[in-house]
N, C-alpha and C. Protein backbone atom coordinates (compact mmCIF):
# COMPACT_ATOMS: atom_id res chain seq x y z
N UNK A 1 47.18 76.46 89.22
CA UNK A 1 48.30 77.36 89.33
C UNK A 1 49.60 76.61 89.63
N UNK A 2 49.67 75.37 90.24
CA UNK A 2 50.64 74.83 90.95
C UNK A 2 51.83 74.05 89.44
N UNK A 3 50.89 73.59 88.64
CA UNK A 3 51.66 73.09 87.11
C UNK A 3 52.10 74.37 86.76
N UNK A 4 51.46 75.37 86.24
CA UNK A 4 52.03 76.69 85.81
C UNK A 4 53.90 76.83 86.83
N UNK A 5 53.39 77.37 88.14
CA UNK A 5 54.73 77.35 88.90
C UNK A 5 55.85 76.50 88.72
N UNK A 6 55.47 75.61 88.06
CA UNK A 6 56.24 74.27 88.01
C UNK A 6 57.06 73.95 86.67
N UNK A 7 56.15 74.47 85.76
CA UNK A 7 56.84 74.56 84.29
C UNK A 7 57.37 75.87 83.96
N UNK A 8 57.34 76.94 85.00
CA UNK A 8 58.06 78.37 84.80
C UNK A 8 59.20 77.67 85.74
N UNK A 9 59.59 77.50 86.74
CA UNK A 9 60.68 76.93 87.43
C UNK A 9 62.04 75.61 86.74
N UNK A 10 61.16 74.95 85.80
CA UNK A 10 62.04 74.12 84.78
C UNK A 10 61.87 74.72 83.80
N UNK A 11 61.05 76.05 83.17
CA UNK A 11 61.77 77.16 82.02
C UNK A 11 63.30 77.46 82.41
N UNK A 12 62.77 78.12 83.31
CA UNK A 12 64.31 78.90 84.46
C UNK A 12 65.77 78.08 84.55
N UNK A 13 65.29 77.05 85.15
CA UNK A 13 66.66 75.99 85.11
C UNK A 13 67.21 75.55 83.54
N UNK A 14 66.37 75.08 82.70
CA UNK A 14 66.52 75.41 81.67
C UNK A 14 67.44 76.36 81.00
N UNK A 15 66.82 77.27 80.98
CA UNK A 15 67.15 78.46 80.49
C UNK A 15 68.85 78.76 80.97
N UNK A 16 68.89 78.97 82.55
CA UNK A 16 69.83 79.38 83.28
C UNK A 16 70.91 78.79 82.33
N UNK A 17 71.16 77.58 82.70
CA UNK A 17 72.11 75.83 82.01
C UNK A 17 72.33 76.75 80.47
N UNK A 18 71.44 77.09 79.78
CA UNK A 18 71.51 77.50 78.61
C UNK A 18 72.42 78.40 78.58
N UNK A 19 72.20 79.33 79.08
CA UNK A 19 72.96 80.84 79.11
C UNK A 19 74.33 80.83 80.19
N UNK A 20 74.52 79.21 80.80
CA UNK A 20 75.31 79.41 81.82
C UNK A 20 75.46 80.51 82.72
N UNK A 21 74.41 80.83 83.02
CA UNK A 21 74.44 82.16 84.21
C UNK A 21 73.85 81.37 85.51
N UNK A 22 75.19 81.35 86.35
CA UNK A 22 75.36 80.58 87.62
C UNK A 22 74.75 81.47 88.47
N UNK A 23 74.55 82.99 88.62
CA UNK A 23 74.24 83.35 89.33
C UNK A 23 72.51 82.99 89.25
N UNK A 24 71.88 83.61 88.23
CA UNK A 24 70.43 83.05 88.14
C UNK A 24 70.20 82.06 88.37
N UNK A 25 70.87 81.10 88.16
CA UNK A 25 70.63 79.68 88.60
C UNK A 25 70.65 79.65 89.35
N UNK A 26 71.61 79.85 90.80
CA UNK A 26 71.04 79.61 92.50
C UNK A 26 70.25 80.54 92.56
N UNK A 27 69.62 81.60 92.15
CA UNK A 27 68.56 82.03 92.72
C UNK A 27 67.40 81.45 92.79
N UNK A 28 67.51 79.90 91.69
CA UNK A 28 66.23 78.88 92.08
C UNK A 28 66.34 77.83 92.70
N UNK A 29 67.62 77.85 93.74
CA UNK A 29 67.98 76.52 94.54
C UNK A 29 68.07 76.85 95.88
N UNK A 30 67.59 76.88 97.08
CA UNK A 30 67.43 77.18 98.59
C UNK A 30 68.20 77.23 98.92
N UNK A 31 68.83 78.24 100.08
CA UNK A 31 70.25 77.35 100.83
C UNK A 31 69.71 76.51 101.43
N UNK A 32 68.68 76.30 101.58
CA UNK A 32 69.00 74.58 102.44
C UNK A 32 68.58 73.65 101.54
N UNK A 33 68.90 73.68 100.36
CA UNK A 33 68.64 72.41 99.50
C UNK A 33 69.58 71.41 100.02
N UNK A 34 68.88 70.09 99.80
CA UNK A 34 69.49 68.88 100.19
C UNK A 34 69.36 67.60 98.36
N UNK A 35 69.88 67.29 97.88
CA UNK A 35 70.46 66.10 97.27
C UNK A 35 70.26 65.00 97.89
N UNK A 36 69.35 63.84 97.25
CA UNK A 36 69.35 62.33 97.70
C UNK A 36 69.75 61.49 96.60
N UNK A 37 70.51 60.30 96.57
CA UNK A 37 70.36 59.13 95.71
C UNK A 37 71.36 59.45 94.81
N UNK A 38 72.93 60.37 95.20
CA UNK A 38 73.88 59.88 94.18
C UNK A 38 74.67 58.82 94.57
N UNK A 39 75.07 58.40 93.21
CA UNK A 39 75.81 56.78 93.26
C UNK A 39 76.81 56.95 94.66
N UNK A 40 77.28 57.64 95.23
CA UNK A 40 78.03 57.52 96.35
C UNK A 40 77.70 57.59 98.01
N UNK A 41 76.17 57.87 97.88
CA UNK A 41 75.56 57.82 98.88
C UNK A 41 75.36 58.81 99.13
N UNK A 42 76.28 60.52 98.97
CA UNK A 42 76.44 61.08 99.73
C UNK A 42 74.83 62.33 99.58
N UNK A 43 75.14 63.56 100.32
CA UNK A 43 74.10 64.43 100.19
C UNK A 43 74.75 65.67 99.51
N UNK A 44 74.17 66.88 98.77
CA UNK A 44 74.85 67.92 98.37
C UNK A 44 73.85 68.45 98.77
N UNK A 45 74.29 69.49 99.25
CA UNK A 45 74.10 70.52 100.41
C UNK A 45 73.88 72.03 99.02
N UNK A 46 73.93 73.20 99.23
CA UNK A 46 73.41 74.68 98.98
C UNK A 46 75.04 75.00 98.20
N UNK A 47 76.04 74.58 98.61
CA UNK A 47 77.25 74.95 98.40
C UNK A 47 77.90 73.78 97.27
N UNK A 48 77.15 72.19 97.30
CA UNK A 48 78.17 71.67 96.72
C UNK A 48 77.55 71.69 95.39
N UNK A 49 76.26 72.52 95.28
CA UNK A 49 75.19 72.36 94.28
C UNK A 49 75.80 73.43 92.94
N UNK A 50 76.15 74.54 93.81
CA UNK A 50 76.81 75.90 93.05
C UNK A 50 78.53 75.35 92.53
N UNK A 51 79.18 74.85 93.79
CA UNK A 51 80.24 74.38 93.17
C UNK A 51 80.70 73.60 92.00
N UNK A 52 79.71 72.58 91.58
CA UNK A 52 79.29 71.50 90.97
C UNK A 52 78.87 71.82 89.73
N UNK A 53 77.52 72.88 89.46
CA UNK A 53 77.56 73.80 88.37
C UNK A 53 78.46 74.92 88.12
N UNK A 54 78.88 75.72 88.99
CA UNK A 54 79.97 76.23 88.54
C UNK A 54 81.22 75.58 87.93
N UNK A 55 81.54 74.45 87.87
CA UNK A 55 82.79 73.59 87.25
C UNK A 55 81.99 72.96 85.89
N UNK A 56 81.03 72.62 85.75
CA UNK A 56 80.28 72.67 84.49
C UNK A 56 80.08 73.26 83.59
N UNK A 57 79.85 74.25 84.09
CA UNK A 57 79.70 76.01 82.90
C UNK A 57 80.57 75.96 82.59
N UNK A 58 82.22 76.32 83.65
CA UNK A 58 83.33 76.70 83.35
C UNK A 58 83.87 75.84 82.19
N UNK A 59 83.85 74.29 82.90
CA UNK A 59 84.41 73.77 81.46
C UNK A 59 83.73 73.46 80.31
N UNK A 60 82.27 73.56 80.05
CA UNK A 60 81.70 73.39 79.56
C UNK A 60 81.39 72.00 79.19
N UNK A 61 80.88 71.51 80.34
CA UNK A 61 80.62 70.49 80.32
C UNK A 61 79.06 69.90 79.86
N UNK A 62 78.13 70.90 79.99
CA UNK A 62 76.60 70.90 79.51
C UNK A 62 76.41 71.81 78.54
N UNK A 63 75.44 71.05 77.65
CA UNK A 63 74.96 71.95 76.61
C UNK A 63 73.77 72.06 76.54
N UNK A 64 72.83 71.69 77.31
CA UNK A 64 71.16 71.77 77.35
C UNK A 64 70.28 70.75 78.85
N UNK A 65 69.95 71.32 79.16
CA UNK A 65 68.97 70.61 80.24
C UNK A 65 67.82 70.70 79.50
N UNK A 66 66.87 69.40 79.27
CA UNK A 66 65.32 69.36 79.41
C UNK A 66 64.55 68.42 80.13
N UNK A 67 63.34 68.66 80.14
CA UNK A 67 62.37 67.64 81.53
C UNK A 67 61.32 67.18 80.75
N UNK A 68 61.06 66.12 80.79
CA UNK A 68 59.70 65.32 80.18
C UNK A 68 59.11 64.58 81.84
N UNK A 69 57.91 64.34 81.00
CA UNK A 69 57.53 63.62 82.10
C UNK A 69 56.94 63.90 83.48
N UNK A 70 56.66 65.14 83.60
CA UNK A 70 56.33 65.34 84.76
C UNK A 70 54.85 64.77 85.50
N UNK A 71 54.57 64.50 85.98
CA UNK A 71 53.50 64.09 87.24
C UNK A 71 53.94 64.65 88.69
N UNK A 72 52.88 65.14 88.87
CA UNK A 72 52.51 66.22 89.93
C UNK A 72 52.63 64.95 91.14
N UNK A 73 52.62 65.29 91.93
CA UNK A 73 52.68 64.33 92.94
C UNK A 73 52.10 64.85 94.18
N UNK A 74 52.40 66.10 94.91
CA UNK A 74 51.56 66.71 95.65
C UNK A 74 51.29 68.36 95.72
N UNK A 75 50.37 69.02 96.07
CA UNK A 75 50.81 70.70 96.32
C UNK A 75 49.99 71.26 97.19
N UNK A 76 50.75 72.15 97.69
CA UNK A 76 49.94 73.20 98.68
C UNK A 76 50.98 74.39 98.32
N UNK A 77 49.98 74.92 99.68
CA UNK A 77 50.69 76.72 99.34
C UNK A 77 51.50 77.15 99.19
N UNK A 78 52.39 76.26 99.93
CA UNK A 78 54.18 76.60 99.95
C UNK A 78 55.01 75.61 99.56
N UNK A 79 54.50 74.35 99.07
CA UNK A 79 55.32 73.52 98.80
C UNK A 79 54.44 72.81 97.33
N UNK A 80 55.80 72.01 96.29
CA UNK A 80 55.12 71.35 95.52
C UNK A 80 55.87 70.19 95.24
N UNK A 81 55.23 68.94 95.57
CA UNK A 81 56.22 67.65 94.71
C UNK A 81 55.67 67.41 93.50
N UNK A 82 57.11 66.51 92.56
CA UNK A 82 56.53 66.47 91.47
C UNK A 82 57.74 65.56 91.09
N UNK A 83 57.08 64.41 90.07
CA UNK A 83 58.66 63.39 89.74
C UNK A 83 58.84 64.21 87.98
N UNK A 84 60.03 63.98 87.63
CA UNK A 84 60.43 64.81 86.42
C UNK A 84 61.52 63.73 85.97
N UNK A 85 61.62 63.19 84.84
CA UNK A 85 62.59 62.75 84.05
C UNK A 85 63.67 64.45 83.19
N UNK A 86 64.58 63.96 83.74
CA UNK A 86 65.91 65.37 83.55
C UNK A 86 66.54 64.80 82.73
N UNK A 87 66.85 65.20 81.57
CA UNK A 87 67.54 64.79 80.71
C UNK A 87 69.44 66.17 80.52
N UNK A 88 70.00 65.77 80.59
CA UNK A 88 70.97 67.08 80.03
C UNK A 88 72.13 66.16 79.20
N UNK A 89 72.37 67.20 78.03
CA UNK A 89 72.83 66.61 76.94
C UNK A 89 74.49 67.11 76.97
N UNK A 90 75.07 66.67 77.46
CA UNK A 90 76.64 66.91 77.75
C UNK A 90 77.66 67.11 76.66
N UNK A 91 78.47 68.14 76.55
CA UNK A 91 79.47 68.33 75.43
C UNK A 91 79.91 67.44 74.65
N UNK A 92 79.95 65.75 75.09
CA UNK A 92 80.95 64.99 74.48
C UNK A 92 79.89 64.00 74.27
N UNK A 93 78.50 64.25 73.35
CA UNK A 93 77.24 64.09 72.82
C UNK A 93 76.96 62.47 73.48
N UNK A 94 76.84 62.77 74.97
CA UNK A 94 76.38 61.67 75.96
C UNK A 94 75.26 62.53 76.76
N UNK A 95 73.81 61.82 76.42
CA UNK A 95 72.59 62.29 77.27
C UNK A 95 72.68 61.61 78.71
N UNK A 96 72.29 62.15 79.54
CA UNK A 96 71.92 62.10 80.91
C UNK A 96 70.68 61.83 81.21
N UNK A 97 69.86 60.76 81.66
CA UNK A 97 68.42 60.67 82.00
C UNK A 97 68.50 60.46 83.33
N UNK A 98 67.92 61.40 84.37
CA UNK A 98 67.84 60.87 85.63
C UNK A 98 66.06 60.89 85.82
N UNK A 99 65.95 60.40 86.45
CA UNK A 99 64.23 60.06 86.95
C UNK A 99 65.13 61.06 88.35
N UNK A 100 63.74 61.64 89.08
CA UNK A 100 64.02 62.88 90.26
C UNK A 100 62.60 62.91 90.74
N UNK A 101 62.58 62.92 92.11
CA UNK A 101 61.46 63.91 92.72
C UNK A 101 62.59 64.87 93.32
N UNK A 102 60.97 66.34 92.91
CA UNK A 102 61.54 67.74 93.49
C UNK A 102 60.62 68.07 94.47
N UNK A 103 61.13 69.18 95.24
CA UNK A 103 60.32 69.81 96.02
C UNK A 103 60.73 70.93 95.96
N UNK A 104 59.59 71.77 95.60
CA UNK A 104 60.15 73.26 95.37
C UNK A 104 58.73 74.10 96.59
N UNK A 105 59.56 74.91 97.10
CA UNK A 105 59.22 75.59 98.02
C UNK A 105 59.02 77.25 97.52
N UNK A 106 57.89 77.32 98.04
CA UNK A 106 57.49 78.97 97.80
C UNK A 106 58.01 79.73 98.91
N UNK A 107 59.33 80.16 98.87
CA UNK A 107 60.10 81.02 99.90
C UNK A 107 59.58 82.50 100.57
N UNK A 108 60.16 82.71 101.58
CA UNK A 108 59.58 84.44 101.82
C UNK A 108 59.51 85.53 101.12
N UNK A 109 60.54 85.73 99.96
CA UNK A 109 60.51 86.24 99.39
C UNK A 109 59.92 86.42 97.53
N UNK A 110 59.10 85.31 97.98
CA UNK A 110 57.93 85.21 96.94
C UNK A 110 58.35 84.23 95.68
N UNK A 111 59.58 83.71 96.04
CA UNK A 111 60.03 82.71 94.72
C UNK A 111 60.12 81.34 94.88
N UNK A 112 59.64 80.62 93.99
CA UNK A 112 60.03 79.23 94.11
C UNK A 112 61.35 78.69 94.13
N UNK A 113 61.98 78.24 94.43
CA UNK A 113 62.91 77.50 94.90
C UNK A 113 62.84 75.58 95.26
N UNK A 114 64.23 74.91 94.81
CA UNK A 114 64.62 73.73 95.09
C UNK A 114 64.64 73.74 96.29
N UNK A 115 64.11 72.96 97.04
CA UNK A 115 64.75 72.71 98.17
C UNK A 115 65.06 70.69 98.58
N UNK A 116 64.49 70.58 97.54
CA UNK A 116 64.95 68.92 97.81
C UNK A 116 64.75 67.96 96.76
N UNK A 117 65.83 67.70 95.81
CA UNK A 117 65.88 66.66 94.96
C UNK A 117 66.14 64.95 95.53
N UNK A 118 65.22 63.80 94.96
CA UNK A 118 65.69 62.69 95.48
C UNK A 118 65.91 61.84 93.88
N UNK A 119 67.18 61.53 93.61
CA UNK A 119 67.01 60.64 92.43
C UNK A 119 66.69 59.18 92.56
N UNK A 120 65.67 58.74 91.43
CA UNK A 120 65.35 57.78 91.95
C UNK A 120 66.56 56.62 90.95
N UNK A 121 66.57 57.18 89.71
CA UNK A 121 67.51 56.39 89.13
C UNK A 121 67.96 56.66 87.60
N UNK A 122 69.20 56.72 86.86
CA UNK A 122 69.52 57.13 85.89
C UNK A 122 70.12 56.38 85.05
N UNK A 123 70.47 56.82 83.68
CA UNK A 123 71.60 55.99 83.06
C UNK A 123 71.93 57.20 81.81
N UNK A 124 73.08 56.70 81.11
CA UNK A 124 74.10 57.12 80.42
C UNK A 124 73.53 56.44 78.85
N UNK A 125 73.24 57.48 78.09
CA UNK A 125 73.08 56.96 76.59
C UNK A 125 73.82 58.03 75.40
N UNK A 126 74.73 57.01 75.25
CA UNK A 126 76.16 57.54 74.39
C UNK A 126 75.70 58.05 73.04
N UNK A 127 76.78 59.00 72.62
CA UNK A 127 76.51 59.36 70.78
C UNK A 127 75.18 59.64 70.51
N UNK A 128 74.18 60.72 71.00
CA UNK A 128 73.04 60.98 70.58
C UNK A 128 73.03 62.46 71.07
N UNK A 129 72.49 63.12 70.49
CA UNK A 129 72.16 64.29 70.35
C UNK A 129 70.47 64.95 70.94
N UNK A 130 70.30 65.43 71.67
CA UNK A 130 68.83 66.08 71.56
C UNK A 130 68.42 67.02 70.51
N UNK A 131 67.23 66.87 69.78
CA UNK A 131 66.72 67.27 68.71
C UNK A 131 66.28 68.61 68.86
């Protein structure tokens, strides 16, 4: 059951990015999500996560999120890790590959949710398109 939860949760994000609907989209990110491992050290918090996609949509800065790669890494009842290669393919036809562990949490109110991305490491591959 725990892969199932896991590939409906990167449908969702997916999807959301697709349709740019910011609101559906934090409904799969915790407020207490926490951010590890951007180039500046810093952490993004529940607020800088929405802010961040909200200036994306707006300018349209993404045109597709997808995930390869996944390996499960741990699960139980309420929690699941898992490393995911994130790819998102940006307006000005530059792909994004980040390598990520997630942790998505089965909340009180019965939904999975982000609650902790750590990147482990990414890069920038210019002039290509996802198929």
């Amino acid at each position: 059951m725990s892969e199932l939860d896991i590939q409906k949760w990167l449908s969702n994000i997916t999807e959301t990015v697709k349709t740019k609907d910011i609101k559906k989209h934090m409904e799969l990110v915790s407020k207490n999500v926490a951010v590890y491992g951007l180039p500046n050290g810093k952490t993004l918090n529940y607020a800088d996560w929405k802010k961040r996609r909200q200036s994306e949509f707006k300018r349209g800065l993404i045109d597709s999120i997808q995930y390869d790669k996944l390996s499960i890494k741990n699960f139980g009842l309420r929690r699941l890790t898992f490393k995911i290669e994130e790819i998102t393919d940006s307006s000005n036809n530059a792909l994004l590959l980040v390598n990520k562990e997630i942790i998505l949490e089965h909340e009180q109110d019965n939904q999975w949710r982000v609650v902790e991305e750590t990147i482990k490491n990414w890069k920038f591959l210019i002039s290509r398109k996802l198929e």
